[in-house]
C-alpha atoms as a PDB file:
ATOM      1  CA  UNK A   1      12.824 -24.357 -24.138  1.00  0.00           C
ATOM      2  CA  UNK A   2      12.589 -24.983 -20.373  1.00  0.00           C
ATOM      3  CA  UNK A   3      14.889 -22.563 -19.514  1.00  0.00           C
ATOM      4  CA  UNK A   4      13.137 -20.280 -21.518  1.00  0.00           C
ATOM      5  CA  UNK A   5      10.172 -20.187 -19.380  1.00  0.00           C
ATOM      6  CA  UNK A   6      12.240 -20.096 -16.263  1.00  0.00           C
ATOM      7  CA  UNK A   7      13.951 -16.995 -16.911  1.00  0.00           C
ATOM      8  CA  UNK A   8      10.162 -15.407 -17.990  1.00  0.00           C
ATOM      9  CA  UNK A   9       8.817 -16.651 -15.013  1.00  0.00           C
ATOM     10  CA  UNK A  10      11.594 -15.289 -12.753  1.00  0.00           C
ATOM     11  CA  UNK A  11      11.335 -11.456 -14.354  1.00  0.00           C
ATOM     12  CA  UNK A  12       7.471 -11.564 -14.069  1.00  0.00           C
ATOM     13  CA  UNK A  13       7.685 -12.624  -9.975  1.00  0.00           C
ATOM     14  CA  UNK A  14      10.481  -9.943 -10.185  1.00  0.00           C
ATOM     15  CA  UNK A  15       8.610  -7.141 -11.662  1.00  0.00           C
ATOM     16  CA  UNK A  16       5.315  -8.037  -9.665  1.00  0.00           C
ATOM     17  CA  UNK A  17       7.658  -8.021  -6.484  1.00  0.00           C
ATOM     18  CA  UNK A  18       8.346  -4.705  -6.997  1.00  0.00           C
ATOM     19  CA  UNK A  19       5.381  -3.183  -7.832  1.00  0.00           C
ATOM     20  CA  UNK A  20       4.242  -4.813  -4.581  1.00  0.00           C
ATOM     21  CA  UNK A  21       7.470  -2.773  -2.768  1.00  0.00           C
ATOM     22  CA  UNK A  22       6.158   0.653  -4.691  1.00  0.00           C
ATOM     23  CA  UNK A  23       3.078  -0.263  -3.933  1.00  0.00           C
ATOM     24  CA  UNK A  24       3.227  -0.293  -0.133  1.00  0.00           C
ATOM     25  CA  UNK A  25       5.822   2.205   0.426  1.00  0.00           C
ATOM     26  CA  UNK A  26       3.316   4.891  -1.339  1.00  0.00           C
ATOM     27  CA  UNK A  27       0.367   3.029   0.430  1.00  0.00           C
ATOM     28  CA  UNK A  28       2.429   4.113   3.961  1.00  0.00           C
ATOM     29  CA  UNK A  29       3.632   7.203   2.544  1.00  0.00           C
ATOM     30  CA  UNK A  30      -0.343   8.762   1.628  1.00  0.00           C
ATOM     31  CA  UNK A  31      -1.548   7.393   4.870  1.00  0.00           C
ATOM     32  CA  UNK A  32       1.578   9.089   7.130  1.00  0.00           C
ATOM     33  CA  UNK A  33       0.656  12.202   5.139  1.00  0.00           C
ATOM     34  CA  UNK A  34      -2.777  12.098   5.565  1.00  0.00           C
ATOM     35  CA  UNK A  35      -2.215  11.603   9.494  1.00  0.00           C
ATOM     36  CA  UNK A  36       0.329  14.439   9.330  1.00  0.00           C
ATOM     37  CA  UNK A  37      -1.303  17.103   7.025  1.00  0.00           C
ATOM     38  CA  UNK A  38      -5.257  16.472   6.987  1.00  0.00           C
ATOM     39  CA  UNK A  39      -5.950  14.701  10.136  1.00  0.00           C
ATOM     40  CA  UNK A  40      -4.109  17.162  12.417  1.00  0.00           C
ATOM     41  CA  UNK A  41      -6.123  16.588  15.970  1.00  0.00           C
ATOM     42  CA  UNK A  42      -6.241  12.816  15.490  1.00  0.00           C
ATOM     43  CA  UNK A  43      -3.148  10.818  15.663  1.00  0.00           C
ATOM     44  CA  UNK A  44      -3.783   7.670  14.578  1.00  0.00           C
ATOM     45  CA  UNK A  45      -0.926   5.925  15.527  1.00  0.00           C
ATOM     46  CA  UNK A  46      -2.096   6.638  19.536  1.00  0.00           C
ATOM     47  CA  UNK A  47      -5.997   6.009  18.441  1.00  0.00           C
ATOM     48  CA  UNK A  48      -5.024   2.418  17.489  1.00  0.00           C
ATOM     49  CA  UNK A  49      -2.893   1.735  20.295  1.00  0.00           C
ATOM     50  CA  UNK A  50      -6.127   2.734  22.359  1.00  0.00           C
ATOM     51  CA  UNK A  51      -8.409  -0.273  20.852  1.00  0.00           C
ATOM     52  CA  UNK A  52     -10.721   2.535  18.457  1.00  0.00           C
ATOM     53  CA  UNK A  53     -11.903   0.718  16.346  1.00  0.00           C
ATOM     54  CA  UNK A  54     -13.343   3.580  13.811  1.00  0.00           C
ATOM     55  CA  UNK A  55      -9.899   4.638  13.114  1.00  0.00           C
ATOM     56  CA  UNK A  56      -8.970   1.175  12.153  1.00  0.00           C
ATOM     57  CA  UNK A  57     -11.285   0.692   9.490  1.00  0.00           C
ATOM     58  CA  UNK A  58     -10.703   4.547   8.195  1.00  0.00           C
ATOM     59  CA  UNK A  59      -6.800   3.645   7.922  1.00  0.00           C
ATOM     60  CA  UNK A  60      -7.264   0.297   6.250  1.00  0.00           C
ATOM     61  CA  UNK A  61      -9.969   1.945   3.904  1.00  0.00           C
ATOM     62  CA  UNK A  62      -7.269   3.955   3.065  1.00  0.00           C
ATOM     63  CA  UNK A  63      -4.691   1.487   2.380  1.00  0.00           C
ATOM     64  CA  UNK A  64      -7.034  -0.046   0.464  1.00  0.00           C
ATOM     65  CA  UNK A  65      -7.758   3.188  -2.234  1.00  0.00           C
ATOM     66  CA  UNK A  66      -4.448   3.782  -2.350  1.00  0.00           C
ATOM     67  CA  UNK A  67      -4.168   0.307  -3.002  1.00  0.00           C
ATOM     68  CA  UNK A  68      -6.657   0.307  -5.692  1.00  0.00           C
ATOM     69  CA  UNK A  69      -5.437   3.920  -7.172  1.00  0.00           C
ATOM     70  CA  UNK A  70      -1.321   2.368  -7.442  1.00  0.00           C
ATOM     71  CA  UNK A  71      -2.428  -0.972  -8.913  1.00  0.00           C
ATOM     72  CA  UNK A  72      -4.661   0.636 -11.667  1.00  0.00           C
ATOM     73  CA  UNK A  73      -1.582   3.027 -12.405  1.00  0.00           C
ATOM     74  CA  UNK A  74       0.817   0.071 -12.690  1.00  0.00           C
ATOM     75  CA  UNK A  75      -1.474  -1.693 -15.268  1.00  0.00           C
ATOM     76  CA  UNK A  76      -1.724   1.318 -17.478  1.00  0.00           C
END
């Protein structure tokens, strides 16, 4: 019985491991495409290098929908 629950416990940190990989590889992916395609006169990379802090919070609040739209999509 005890190795029962070890080898559930083990596939459920596995599978929430990688939905945490997929989950920040599309989190970087939307926000490099957003910097590339949408945001074409603001490079955030150089922004944040600068100390704005404006940028900042729009890149984390982005991060954080995408965030919000993967792990609802993972659930479902």
């Amino acid at each position: 019985m005890g190795s029962e629950i070890i080898v559930a416990t083990l596939f459920n940190l596995g599978t929430n491991l990688l939905y945490t990989i997929i989950a920040l590889i599309i989190g970087v992916a939307s926000l490099v495409i957003i910097d590339k395609k949408l945001l074409k006169t603001v490079d955030i990379d150089e922004e944040l290098k600068k100390g704005n802090i404006a940028v900042a919070i729009f890149a984390s609040t982005i991060l954080l929908f995408v965030a919000l739209i993967v792990s609802f999509g993972l659930k479902g």
